[in-house]
N, C-alpha and C. Protein backbone atom coordinates (compact mmCIF):
# COMPACT_ATOMS: atom_id res chain seq x y z
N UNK A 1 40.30 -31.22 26.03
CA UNK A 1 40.92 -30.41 25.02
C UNK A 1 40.16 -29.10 24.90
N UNK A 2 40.84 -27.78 25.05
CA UNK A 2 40.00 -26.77 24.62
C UNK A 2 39.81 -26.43 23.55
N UNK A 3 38.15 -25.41 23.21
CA UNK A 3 37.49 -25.20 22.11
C UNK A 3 38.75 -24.40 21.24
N UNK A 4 38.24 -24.27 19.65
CA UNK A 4 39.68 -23.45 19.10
C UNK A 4 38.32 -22.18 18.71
N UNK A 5 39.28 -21.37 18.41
CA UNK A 5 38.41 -19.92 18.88
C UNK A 5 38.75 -19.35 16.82
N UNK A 6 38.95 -20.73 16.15
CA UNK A 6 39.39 -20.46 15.11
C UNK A 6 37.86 -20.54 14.14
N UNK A 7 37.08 -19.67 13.53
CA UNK A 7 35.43 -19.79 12.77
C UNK A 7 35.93 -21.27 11.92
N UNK A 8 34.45 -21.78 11.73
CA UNK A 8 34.45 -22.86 11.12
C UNK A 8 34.35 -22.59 9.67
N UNK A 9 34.56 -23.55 8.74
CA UNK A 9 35.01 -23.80 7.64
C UNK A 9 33.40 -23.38 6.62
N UNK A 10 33.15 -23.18 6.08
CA UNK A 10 31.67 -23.24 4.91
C UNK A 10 31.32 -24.42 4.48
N UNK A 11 30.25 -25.11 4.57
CA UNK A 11 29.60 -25.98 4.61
C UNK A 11 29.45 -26.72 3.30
N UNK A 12 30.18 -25.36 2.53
CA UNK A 12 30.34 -26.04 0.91
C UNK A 12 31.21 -26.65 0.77
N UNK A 13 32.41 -26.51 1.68
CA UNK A 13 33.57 -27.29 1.71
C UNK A 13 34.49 -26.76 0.55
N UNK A 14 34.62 -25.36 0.31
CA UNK A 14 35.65 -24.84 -0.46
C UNK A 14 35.99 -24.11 0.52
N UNK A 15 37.58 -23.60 0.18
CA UNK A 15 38.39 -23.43 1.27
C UNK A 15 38.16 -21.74 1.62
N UNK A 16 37.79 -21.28 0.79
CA UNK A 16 37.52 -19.62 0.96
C UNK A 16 36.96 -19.17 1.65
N UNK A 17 37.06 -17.85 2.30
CA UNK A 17 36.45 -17.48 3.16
C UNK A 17 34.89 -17.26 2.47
N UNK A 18 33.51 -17.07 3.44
CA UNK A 18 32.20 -17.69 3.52
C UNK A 18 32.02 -15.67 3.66
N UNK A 19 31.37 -15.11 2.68
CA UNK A 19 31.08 -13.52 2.17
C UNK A 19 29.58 -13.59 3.23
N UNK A 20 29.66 -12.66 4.59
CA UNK A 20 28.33 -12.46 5.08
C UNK A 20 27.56 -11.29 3.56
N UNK A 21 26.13 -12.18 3.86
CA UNK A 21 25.01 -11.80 3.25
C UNK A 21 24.05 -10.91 3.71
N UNK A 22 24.09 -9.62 2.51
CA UNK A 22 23.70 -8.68 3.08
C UNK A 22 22.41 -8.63 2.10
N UNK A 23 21.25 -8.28 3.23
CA UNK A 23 19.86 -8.11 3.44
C UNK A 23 19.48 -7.05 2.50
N UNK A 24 18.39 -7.16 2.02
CA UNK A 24 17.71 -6.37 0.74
C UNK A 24 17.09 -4.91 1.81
N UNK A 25 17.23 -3.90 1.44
CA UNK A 25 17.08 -2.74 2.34
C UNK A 25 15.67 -2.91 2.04
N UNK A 26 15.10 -2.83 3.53
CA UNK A 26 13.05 -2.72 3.25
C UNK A 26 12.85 -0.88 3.01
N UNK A 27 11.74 -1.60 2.05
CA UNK A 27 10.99 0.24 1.74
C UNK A 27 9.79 0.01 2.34
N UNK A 28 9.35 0.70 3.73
CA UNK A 28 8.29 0.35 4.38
C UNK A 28 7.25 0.97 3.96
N UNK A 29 7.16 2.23 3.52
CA UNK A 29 6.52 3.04 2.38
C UNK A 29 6.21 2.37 1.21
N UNK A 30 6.55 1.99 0.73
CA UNK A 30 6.37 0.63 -0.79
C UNK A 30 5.28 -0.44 -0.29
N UNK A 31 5.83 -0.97 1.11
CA UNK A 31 5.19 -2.34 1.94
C UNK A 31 3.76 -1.72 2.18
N UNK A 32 3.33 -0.53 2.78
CA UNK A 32 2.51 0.11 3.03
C UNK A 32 1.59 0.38 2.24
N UNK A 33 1.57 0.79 1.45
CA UNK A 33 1.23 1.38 -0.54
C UNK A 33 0.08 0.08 -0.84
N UNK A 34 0.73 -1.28 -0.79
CA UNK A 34 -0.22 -2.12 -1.61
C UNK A 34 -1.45 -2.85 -0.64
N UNK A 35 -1.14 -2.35 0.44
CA UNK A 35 -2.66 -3.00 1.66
C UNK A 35 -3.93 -2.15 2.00
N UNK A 36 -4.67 -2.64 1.27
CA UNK A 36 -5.96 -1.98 1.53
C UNK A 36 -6.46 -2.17 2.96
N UNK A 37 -7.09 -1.43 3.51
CA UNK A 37 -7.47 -1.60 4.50
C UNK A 37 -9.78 -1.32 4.52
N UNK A 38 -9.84 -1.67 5.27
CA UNK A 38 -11.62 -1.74 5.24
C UNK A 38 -12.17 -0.54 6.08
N UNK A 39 -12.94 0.19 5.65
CA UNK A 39 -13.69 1.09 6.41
C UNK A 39 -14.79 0.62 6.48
N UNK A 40 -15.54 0.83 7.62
CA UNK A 40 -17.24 0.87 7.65
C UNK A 40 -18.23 2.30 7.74
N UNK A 41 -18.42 2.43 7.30
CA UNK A 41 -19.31 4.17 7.77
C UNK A 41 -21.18 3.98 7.06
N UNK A 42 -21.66 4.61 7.52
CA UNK A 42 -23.12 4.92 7.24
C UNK A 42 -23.09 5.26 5.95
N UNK A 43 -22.32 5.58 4.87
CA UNK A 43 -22.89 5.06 3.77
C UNK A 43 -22.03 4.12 2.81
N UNK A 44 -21.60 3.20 3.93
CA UNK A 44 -21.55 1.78 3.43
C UNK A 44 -20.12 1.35 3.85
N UNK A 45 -19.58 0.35 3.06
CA UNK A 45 -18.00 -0.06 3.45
C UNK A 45 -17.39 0.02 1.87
N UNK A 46 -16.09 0.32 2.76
CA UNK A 46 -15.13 0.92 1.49
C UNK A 46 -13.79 0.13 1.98
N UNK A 47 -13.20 -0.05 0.72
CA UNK A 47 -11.90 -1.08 1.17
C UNK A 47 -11.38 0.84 0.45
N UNK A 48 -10.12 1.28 1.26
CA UNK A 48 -8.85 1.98 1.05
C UNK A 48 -7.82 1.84 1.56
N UNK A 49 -6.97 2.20 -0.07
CA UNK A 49 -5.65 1.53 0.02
C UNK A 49 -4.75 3.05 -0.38
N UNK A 50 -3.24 3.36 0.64
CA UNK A 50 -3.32 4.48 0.12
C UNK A 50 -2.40 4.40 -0.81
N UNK A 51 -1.78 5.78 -2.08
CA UNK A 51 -1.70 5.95 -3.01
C UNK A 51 -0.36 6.66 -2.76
N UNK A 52 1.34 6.41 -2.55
CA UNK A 52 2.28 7.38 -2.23
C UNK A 52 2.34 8.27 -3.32
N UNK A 53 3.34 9.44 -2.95
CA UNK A 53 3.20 10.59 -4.43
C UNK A 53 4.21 9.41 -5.62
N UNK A 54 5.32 8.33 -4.71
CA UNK A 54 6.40 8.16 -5.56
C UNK A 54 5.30 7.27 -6.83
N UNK A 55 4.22 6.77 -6.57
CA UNK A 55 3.73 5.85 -7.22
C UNK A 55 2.23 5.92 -8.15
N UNK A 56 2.05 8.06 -7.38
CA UNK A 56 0.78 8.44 -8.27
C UNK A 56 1.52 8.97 -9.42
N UNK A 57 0.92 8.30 -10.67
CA UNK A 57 1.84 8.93 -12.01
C UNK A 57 0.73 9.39 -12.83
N UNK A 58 -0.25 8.98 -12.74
CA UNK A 58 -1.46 9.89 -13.10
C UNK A 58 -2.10 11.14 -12.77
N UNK A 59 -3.36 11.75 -13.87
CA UNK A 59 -3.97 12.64 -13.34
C UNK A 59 -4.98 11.78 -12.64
N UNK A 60 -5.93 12.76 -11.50
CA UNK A 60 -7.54 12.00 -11.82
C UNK A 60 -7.97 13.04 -10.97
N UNK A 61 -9.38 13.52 -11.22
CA UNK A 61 -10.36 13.86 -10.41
C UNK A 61 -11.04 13.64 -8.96
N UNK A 62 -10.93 14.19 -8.16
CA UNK A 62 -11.49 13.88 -6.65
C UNK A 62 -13.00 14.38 -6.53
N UNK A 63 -13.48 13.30 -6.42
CA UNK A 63 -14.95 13.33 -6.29
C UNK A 63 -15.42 14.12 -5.07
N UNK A 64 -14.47 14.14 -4.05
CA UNK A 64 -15.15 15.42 -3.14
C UNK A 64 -14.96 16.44 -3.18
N UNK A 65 -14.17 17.33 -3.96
CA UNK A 65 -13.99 18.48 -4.41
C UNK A 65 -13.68 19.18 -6.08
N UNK A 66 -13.89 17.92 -6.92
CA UNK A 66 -13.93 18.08 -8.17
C UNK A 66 -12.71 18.66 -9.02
N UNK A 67 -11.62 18.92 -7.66
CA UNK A 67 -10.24 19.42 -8.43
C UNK A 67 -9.53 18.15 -8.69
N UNK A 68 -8.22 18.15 -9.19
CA UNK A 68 -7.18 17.23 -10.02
C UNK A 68 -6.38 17.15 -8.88
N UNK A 69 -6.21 15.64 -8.96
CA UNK A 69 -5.48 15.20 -8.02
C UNK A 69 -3.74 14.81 -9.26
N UNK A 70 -2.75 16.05 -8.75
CA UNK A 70 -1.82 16.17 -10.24
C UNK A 70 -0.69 15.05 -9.59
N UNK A 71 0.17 13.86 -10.58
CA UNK A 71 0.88 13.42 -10.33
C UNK A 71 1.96 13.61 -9.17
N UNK A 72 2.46 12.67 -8.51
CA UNK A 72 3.57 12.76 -7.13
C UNK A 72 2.85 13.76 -6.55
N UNK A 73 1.63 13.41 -5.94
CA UNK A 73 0.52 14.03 -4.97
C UNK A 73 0.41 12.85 -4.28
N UNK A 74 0.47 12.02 -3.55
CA UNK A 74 -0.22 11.29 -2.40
C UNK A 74 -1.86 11.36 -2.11
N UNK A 75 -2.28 9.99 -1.96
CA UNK A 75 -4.08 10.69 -1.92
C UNK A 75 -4.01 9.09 -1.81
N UNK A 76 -5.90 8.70 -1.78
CA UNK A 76 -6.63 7.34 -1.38
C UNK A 76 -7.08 7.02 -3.10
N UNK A 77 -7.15 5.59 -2.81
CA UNK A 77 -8.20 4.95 -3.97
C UNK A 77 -8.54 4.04 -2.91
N UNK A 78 -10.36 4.35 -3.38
CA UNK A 78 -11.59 3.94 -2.21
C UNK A 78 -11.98 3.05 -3.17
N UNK A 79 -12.93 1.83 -2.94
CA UNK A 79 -13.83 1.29 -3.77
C UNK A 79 -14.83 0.70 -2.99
N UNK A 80 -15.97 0.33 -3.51
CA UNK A 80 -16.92 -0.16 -2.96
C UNK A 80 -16.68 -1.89 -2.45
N UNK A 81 -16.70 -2.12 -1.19
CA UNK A 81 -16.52 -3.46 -0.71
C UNK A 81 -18.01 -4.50 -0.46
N UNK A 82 -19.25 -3.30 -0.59
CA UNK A 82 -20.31 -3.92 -0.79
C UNK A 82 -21.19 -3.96 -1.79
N UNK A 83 -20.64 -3.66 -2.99
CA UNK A 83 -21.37 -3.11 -3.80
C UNK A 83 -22.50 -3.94 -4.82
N UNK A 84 -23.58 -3.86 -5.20
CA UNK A 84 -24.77 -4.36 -5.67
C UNK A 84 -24.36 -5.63 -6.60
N UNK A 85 -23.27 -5.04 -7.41
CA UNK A 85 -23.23 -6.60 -8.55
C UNK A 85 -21.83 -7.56 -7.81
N UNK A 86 -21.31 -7.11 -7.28
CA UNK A 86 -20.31 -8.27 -6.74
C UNK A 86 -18.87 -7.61 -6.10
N UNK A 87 -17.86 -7.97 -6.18
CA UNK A 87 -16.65 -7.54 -6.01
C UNK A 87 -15.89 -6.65 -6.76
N UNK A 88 -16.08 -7.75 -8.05
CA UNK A 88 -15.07 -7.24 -9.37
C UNK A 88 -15.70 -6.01 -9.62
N UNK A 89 -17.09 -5.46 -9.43
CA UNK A 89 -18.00 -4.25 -9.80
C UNK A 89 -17.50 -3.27 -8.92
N UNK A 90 -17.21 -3.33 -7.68
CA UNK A 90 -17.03 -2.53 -6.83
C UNK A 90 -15.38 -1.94 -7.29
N UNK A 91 -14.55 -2.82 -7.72
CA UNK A 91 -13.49 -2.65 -7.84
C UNK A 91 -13.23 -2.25 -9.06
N UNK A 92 -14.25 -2.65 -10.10
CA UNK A 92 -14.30 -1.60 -11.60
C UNK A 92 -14.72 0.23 -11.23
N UNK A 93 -15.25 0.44 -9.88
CA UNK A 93 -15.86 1.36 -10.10
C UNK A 93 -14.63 2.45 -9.30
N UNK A 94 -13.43 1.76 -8.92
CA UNK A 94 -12.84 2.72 -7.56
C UNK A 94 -12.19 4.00 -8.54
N UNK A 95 -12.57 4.82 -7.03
CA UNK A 95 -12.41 6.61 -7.40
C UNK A 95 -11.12 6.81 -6.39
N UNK A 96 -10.39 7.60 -6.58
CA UNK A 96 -9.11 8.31 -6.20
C UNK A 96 -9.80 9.31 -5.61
N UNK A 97 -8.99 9.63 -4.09
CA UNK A 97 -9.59 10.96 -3.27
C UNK A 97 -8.64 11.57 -2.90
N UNK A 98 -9.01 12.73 -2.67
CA UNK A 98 -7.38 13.30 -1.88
C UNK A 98 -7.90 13.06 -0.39
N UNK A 99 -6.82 12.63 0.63
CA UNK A 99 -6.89 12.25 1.95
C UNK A 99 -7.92 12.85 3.01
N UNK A 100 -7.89 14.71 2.58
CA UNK A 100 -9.12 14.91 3.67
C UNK A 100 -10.10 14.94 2.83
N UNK A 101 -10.37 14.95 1.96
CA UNK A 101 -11.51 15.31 1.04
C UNK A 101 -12.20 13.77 2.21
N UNK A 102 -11.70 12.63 1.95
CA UNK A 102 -11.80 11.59 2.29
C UNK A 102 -12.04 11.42 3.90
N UNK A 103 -11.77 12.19 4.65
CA UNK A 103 -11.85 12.26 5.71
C UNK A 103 -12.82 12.93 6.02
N UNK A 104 -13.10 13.68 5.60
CA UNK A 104 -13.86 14.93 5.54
C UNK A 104 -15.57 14.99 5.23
N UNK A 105 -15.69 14.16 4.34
CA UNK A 105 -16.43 13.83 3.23
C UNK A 105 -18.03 13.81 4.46
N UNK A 106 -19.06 14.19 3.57
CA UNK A 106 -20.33 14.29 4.38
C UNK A 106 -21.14 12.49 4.08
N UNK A 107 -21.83 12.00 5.18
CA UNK A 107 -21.91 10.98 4.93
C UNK A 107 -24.12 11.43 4.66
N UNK A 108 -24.31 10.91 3.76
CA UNK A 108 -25.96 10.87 3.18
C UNK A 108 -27.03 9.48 3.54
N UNK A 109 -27.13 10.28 4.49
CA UNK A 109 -27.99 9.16 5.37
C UNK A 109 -29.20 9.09 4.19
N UNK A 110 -30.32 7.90 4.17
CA UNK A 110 -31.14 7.51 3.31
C UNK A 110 -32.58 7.30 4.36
């Protein structure tokens, strides 16, 4: 007997046609935003995670150039990943940079 070329029925067993399901649109920019990533450098390790403009709604200060980093600006928040009292300390202490300041930045050998 040949196959019938007719789609099968929904598994719920009501007679209606079965509505394809449509996929939540990805914001890969959003996905991106909340993963810190680890640096190592000579003066020390830094977990940064970056900061999109859609999601900077604050002011704050950039420690490598002392200007204002002004809302829907894009930039880093660095924190200390080794820092003296523990984790939670390192992560009480994180500073907002703007990207080259951050790149840029002179490292102070000891």
């Amino acid at each position: 007997m040949p196959r019938s070329n007719r789609p099968r029925r929904p598994a719920s067993g009501k007679g209606g046609r079965a509505r394809p399901e449509t996929a939540p649109e990805l914001d890969l920019e959003r996905a991106r935003a909340g993963i810190a990533r680890h640096e190592s450098a000579p003066d020390g390790d830094w977990m940064v995670r970056t900061m999109t403009a859609r999601n900077a709604e604050k002011q704050y200060i950039c420690p490598g150039c002392s200007t204002a980093i002004l809302p829907g600006i894009a930039h880093l928040v660095v924190w200390s990943d080794d820092h003296l009292f523990g984790e939670a300390a390192g992560l009480a202490e994180r500073r907002h940079w703007h990207t080259n300041c951050w790149a840029s930045r002179t490292y102070r050998y000891r």
